[in-house]
N, C-alpha and C. Protein backbone atom coordinates (compact mmCIF):
# COMPACT_ATOMS: atom_id res chain seq x y z
N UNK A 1 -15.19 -30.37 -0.76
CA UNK A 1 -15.03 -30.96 -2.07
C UNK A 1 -14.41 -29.95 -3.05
N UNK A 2 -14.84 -28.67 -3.23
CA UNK A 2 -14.66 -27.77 -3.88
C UNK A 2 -12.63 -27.58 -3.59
N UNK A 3 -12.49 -27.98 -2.69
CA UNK A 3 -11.16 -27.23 -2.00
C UNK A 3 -9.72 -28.28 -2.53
N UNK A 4 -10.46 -29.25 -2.61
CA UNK A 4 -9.91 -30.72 -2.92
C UNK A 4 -9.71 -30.48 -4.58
N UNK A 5 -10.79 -29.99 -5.08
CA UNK A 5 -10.74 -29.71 -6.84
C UNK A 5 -10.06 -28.92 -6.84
N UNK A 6 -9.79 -27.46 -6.50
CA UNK A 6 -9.07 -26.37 -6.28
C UNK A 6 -7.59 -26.72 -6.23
N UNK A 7 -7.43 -27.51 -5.09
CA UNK A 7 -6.39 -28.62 -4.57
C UNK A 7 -5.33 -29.28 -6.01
N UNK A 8 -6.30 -30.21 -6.58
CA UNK A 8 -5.72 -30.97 -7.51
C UNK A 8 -5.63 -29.97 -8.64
N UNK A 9 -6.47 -29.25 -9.55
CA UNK A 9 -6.24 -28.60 -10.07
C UNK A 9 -5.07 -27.76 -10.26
N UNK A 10 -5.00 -27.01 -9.14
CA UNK A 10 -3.16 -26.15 -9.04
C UNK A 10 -1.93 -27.35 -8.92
N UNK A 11 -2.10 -28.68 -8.97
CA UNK A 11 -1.32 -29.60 -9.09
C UNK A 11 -0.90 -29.78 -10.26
N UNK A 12 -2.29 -30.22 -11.21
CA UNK A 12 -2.45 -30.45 -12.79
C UNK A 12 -1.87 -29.64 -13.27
N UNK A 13 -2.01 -27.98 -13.02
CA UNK A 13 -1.36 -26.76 -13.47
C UNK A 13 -0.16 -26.78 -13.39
N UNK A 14 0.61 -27.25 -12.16
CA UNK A 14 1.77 -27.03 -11.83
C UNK A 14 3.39 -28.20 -12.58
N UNK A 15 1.95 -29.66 -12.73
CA UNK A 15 3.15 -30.73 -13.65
C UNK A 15 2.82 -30.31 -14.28
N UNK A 16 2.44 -30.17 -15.62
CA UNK A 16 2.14 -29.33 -17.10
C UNK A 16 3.32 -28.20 -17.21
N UNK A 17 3.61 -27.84 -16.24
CA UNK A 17 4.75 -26.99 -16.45
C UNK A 17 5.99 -27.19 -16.26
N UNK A 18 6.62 -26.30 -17.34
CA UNK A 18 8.33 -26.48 -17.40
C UNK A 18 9.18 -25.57 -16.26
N UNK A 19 8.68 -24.41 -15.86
CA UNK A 19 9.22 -23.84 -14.73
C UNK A 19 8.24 -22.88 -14.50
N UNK A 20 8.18 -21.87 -13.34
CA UNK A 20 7.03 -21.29 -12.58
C UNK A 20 7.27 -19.51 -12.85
N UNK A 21 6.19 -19.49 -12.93
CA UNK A 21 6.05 -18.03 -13.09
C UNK A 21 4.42 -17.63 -12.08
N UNK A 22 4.73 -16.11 -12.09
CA UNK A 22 3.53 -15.65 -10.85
C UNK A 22 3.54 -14.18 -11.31
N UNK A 23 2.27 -13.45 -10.59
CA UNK A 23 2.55 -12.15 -10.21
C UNK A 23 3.16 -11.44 -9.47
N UNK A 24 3.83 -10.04 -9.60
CA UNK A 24 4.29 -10.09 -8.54
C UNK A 24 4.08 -9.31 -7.63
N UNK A 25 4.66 -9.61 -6.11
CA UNK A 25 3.46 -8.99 -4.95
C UNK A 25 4.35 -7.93 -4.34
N UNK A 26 4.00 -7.65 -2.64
CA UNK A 26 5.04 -6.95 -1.95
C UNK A 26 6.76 -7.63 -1.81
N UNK A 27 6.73 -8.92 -1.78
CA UNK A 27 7.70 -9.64 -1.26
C UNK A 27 9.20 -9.06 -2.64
N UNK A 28 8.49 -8.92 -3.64
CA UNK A 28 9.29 -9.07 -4.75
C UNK A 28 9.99 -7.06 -4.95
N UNK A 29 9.22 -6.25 -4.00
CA UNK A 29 9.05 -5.15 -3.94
C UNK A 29 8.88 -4.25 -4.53
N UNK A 30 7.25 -4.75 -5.09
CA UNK A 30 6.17 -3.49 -5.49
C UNK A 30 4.95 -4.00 -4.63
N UNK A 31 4.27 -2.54 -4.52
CA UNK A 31 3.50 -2.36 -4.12
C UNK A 31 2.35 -3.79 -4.88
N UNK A 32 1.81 -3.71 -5.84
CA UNK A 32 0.86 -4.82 -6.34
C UNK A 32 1.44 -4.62 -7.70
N UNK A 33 1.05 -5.64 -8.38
CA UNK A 33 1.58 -6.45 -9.43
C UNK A 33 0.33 -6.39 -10.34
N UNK A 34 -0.64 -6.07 -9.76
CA UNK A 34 -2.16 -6.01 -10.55
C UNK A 34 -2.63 -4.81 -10.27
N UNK A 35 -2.76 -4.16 -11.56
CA UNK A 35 -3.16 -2.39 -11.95
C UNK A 35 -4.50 -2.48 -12.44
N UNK A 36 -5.34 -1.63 -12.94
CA UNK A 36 -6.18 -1.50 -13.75
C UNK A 36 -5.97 -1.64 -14.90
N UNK A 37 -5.31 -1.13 -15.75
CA UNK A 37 -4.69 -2.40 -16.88
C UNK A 37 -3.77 -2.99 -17.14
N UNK A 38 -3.10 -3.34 -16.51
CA UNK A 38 -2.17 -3.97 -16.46
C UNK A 38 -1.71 -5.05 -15.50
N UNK A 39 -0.66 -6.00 -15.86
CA UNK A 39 -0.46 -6.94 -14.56
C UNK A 39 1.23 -6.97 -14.75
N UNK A 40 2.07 -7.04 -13.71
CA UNK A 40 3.51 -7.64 -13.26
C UNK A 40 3.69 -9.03 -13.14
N UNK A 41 4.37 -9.42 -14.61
CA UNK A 41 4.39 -10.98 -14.16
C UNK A 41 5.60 -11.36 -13.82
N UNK A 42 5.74 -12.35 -12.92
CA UNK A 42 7.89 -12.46 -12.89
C UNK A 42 8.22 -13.26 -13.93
N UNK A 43 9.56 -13.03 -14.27
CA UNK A 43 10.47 -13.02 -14.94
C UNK A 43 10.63 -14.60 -14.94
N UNK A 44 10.85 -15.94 -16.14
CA UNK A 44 11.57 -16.75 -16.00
C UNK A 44 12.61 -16.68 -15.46
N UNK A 45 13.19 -17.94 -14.74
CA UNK A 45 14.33 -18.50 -14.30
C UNK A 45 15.61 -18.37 -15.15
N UNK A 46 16.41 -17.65 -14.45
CA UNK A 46 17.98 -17.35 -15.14
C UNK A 46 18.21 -18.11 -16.16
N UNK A 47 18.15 -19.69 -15.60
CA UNK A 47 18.63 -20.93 -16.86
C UNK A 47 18.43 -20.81 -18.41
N UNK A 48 17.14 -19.97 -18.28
CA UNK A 48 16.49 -19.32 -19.61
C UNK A 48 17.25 -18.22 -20.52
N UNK A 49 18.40 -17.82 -19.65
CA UNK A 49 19.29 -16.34 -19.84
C UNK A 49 19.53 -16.70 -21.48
N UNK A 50 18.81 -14.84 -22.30
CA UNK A 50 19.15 -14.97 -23.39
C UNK A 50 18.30 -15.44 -24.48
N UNK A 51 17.24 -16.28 -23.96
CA UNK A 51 16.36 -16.86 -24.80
C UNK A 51 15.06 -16.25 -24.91
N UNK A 52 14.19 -16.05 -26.01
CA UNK A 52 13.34 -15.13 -26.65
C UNK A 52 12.23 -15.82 -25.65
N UNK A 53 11.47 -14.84 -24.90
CA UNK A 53 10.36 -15.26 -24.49
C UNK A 53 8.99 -15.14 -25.27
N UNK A 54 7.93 -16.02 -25.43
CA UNK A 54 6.41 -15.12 -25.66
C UNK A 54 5.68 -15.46 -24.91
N UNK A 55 5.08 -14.69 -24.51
CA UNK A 55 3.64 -15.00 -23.97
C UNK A 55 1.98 -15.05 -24.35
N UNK A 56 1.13 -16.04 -23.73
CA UNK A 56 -0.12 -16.26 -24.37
C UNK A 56 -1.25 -15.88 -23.41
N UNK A 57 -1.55 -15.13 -23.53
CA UNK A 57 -2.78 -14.70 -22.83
C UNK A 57 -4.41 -15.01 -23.25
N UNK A 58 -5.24 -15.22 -22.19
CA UNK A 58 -6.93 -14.97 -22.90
C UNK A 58 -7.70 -14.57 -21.86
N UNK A 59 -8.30 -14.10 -22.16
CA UNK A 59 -9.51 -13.72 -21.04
C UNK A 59 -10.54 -14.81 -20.68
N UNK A 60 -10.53 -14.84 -19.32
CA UNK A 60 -10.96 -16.21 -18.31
C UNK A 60 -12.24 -16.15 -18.97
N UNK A 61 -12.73 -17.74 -19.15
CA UNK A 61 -13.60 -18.44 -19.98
C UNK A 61 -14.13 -17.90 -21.17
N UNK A 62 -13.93 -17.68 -21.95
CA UNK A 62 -13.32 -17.08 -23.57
C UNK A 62 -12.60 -18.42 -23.98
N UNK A 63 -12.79 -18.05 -25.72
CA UNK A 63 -11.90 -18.74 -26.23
C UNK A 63 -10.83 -17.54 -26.96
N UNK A 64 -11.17 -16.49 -26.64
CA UNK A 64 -9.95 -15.46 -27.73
C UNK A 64 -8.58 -15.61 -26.65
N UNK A 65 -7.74 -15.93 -27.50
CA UNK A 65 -6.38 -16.04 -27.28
C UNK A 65 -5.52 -14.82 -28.11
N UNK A 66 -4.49 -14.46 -27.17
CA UNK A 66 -3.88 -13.08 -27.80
C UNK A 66 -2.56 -14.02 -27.82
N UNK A 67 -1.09 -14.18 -28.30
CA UNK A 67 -0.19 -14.31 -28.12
C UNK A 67 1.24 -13.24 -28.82
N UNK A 68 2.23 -12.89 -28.06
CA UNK A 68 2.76 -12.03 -28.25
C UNK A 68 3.95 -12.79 -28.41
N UNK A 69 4.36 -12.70 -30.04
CA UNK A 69 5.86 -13.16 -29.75
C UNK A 69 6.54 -12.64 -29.90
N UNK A 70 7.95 -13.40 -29.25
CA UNK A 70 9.41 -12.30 -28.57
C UNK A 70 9.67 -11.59 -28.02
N UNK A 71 8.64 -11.20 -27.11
CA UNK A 71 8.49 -9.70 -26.27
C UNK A 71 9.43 -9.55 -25.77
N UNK A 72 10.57 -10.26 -25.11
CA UNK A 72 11.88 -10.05 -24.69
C UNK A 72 12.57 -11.12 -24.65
N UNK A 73 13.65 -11.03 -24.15
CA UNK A 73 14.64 -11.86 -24.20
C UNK A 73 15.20 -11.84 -22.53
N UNK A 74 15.45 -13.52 -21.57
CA UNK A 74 15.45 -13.27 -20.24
C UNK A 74 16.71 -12.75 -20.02
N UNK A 75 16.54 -11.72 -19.36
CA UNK A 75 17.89 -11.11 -18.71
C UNK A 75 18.67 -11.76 -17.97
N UNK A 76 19.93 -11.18 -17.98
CA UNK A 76 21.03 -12.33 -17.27
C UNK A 76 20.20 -11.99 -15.78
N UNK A 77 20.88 -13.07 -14.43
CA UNK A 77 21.24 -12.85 -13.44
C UNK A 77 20.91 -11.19 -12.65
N UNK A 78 21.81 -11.22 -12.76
CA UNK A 78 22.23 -9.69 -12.29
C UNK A 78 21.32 -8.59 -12.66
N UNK A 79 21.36 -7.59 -11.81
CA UNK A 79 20.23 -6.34 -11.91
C UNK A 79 20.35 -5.89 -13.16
N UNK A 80 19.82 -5.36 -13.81
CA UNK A 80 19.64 -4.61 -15.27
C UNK A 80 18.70 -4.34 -15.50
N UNK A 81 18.51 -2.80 -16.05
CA UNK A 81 16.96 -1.95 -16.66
C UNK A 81 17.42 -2.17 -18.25
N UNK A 82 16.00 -2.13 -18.92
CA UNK A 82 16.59 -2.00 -20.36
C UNK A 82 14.67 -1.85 -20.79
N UNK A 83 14.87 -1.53 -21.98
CA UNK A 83 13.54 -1.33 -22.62
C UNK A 83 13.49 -2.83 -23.75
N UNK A 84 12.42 -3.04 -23.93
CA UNK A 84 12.26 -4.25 -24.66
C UNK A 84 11.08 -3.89 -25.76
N UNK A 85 10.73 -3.64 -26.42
CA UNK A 85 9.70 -3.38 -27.21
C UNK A 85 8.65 -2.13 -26.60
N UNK A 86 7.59 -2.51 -26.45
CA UNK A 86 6.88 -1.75 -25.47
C UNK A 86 6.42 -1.66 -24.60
N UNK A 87 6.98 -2.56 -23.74
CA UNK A 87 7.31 -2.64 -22.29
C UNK A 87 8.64 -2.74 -21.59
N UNK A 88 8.98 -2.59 -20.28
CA UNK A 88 10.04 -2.66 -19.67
C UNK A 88 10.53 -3.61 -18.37
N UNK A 89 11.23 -4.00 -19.07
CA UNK A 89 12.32 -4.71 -18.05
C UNK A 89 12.77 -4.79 -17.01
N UNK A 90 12.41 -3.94 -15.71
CA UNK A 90 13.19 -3.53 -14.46
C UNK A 90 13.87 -4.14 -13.36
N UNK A 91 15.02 -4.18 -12.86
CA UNK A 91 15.84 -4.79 -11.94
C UNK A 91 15.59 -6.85 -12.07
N UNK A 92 15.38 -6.78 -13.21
CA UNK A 92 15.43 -8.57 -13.43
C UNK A 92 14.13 -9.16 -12.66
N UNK A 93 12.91 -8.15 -12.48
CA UNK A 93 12.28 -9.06 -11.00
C UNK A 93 10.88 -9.02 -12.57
N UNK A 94 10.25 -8.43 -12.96
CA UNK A 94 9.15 -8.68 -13.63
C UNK A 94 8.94 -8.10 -15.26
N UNK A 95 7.85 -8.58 -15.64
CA UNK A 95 7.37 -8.09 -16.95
C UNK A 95 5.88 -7.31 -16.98
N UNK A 96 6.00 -6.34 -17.16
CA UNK A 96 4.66 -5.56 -17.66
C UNK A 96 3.96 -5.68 -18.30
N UNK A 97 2.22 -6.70 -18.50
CA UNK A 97 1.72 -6.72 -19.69
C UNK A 97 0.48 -5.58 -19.41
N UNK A 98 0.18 -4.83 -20.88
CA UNK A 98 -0.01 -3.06 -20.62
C UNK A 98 -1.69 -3.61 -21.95
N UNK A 99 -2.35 -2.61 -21.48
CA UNK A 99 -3.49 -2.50 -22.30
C UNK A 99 -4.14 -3.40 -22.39
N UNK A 100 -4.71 -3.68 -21.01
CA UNK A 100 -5.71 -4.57 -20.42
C UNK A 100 -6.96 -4.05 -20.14
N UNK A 101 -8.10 -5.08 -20.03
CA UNK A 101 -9.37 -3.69 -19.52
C UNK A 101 -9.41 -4.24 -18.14
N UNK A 102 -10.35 -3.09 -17.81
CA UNK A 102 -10.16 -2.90 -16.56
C UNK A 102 -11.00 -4.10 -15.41
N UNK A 103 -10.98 -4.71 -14.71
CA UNK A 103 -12.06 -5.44 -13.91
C UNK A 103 -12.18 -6.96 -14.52
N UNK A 104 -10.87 -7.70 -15.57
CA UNK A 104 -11.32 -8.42 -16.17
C UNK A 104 -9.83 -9.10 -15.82
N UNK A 105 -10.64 -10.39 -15.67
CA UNK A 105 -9.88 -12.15 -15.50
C UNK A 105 -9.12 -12.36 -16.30
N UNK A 106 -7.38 -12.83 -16.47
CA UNK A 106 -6.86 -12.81 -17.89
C UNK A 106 -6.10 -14.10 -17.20
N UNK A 107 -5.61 -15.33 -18.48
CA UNK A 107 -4.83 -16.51 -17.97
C UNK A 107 -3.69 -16.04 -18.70
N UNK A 108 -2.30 -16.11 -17.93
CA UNK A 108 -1.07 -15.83 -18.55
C UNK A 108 -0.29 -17.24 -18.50
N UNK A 109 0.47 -17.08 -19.87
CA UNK A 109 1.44 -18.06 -19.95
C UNK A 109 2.74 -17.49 -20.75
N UNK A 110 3.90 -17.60 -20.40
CA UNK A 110 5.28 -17.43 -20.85
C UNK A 110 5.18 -18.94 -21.60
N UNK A 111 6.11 -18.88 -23.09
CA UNK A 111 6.72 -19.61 -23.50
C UNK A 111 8.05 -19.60 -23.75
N UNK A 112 8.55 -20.35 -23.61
CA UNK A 112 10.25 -20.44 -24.32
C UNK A 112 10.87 -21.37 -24.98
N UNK A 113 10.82 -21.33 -26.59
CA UNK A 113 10.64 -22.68 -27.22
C UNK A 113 10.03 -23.41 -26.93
N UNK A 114 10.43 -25.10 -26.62
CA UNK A 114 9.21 -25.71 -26.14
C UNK A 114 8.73 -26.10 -24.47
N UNK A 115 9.52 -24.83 -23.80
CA UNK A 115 9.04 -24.86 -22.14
C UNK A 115 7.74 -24.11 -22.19
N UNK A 116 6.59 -24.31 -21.34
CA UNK A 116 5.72 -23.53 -20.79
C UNK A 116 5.72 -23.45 -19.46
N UNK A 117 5.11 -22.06 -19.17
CA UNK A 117 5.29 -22.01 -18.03
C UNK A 117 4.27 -22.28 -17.27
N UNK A 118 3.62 -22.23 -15.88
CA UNK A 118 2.35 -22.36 -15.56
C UNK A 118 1.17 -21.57 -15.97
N UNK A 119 0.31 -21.68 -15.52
CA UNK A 119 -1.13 -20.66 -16.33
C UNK A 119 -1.11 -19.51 -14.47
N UNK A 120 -1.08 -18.07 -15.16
CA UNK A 120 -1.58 -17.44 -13.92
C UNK A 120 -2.43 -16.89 -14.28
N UNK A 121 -3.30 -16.81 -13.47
CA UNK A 121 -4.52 -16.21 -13.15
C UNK A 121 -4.49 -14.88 -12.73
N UNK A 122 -5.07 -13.81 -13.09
CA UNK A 122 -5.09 -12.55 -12.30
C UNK A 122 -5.96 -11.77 -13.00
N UNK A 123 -6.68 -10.81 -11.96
CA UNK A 123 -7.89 -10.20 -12.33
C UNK A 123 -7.53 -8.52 -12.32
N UNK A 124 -7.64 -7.71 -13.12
CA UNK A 124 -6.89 -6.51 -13.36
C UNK A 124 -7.93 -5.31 -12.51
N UNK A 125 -7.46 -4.81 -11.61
CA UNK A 125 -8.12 -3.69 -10.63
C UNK A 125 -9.31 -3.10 -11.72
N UNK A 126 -10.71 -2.64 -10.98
CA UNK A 126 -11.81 -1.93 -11.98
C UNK A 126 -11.65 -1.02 -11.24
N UNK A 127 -11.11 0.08 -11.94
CA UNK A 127 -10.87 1.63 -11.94
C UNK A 127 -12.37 2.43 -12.04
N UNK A 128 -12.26 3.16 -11.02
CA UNK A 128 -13.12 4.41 -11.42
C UNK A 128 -13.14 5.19 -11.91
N UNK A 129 -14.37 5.56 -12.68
CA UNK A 129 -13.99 6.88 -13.48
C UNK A 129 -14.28 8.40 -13.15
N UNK A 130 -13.34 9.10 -13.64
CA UNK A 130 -12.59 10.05 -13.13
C UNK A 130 -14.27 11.39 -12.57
N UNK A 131 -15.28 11.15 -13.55
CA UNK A 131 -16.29 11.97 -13.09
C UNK A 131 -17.02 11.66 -12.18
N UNK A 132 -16.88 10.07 -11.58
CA UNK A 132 -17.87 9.46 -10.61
C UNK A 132 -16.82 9.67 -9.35
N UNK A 133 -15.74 10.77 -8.99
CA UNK A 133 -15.59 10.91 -7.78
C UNK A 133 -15.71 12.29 -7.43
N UNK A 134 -16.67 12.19 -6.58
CA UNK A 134 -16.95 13.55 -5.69
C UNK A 134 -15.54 14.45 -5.04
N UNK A 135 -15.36 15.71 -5.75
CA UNK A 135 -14.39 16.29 -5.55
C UNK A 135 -15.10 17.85 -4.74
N UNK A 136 -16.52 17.91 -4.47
CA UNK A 136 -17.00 19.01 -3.03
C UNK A 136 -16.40 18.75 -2.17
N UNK A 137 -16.60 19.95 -1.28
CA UNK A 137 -15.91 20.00 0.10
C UNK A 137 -17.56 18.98 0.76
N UNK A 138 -17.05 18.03 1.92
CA UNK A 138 -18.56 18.04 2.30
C UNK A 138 -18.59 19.12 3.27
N UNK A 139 -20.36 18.50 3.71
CA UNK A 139 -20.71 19.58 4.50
C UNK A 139 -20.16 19.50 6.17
N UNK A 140 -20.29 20.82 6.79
CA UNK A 140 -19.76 20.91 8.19
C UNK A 140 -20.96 20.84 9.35
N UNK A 141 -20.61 20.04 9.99
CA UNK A 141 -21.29 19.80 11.40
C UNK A 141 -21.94 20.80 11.71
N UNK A 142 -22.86 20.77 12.70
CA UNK A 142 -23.10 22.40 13.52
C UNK A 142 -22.36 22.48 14.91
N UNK A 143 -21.49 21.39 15.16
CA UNK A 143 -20.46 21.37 16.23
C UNK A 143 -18.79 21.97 15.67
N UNK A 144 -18.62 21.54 14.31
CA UNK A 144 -17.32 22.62 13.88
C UNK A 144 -17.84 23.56 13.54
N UNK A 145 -19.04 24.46 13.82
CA UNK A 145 -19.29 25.45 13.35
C UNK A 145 -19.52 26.02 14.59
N UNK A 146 -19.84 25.58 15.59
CA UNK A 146 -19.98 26.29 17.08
C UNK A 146 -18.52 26.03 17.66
N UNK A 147 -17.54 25.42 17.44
CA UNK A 147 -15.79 25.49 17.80
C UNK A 147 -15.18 25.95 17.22
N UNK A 148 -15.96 26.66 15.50
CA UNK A 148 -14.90 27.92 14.95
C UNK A 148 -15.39 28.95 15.43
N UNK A 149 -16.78 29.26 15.81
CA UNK A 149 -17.51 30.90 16.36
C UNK A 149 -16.56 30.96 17.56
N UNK A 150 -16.58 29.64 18.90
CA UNK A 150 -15.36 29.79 19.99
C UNK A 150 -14.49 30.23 19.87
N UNK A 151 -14.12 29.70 18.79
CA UNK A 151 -12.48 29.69 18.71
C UNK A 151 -11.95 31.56 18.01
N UNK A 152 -12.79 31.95 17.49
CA UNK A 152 -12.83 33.16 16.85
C UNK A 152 -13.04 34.26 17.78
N UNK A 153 -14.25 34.33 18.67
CA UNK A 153 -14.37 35.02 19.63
C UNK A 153 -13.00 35.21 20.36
N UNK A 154 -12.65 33.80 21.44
CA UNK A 154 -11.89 33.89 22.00
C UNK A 154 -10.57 34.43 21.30
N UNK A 155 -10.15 34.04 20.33
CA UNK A 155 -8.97 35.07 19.06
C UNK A 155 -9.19 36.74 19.42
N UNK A 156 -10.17 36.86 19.26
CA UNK A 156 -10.37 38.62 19.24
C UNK A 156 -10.22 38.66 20.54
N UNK A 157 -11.18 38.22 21.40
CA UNK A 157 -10.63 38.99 22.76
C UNK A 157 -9.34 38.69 23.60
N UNK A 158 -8.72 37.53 22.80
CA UNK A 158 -7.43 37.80 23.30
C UNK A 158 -6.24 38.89 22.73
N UNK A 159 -6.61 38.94 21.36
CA UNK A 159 -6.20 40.14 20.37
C UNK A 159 -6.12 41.89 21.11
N UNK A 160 -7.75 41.92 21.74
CA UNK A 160 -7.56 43.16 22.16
C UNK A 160 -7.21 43.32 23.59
N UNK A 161 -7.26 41.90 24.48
CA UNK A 161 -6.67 42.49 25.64
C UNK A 161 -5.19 42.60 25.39
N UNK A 162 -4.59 41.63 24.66
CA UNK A 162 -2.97 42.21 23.92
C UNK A 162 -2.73 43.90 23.71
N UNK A 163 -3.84 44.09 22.96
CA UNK A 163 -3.69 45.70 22.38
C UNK A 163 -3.96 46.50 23.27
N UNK A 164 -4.50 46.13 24.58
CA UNK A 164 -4.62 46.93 25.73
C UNK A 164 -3.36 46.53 26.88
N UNK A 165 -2.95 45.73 26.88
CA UNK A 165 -2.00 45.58 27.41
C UNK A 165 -0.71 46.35 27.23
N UNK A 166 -0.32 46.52 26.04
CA UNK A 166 0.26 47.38 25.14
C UNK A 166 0.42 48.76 25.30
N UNK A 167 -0.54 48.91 25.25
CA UNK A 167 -1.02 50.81 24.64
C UNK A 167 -0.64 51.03 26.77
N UNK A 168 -1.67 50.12 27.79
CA UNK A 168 -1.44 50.69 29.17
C UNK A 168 0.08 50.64 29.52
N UNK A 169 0.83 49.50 28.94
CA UNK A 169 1.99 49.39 29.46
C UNK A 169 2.95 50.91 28.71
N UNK A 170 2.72 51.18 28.06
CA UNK A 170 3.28 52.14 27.44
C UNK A 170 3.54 53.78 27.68
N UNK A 171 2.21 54.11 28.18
CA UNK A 171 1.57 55.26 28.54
C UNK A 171 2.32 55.23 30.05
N UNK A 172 2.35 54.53 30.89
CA UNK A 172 3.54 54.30 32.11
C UNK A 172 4.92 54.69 32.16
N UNK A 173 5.42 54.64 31.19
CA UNK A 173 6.87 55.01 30.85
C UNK A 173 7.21 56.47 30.77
């Protein structure tokens, strides 16, 4: 039942919209599209080329709504870097939205005049913090500690039968 709601739901989501937008994944080529604060959203559809985008964001089940207008304008076609306010633009494939917290559900929407785009969903990586990782050496076995005493021994006495090898071969001459 649940799967069927799930089902229709991303349907409802999907007529409501004027064209599609997503995060973006490996396919689009980055690594993940969802940071600790931040998320990669793709880029409207070319047809859009030129026209002021904004986007509306809120944090999943909340009513605070953030909306950002004009954050850019869709790039033509073709590859192009460019800076846009305070985020960036790269190779036409996504948009950077920056100063997110960390571990938290956000619904994105692009507007463009009166197109919307679909609602995405994405949950922003919960980062650890920097004092809660153990940076000791751990501790050593008592088996790498009995294969470095081996390994050391055997070093020296191959060391000095070298140095005896040496000194006898020498004294011969």
């Amino acid at each position: 039942m649940l799967t069927i709601l799930l089902f229709v739901g991303t349907l409802l989501n999907h007529a409501n919209a004027d064209f599609d937008t997503d995060v973006l994944n490996e396919k689009d080529g980055v690594v993940s599209g969802i940071l600790s604060d931040s998320v990669l959203l793709r880029l409207p559809p070319c047809s859009f080329q030129g026209q002021n985008v904004s986007l509306q964001y809120t944090i999943n089940n909340t009513v605070d709504t953030w909306t950002l207008e004009n954050i850019f304008s869709v790039p033509p076609c073709e590859k192009t870097t460019g800076t846009e306010g305070n985020s960036l633009v790269t190779r036409r494939i996504g948009y950077k939205v920056s100063d997110l917290a960390s571990g938290t559900t956000y619904r994105f929407q692009f507007q463009i005049g009166s197109n919307k785009s679909n609602t995405v969903l994405a949950t922003t990586k919960a980062g650890q913090h920097y004092s809660g990782i153990d940076t000791g050496l751990p501790a050593r076995s008592g088996a790498m500690v009995v294969i470095t005493v081996i390994l050391s021994v055997a070093m020296f006495i191959l060391m000095v039968a070298l140095t005896i090898t040496i000194v006898l071969s020498n004294d011969e001459d």
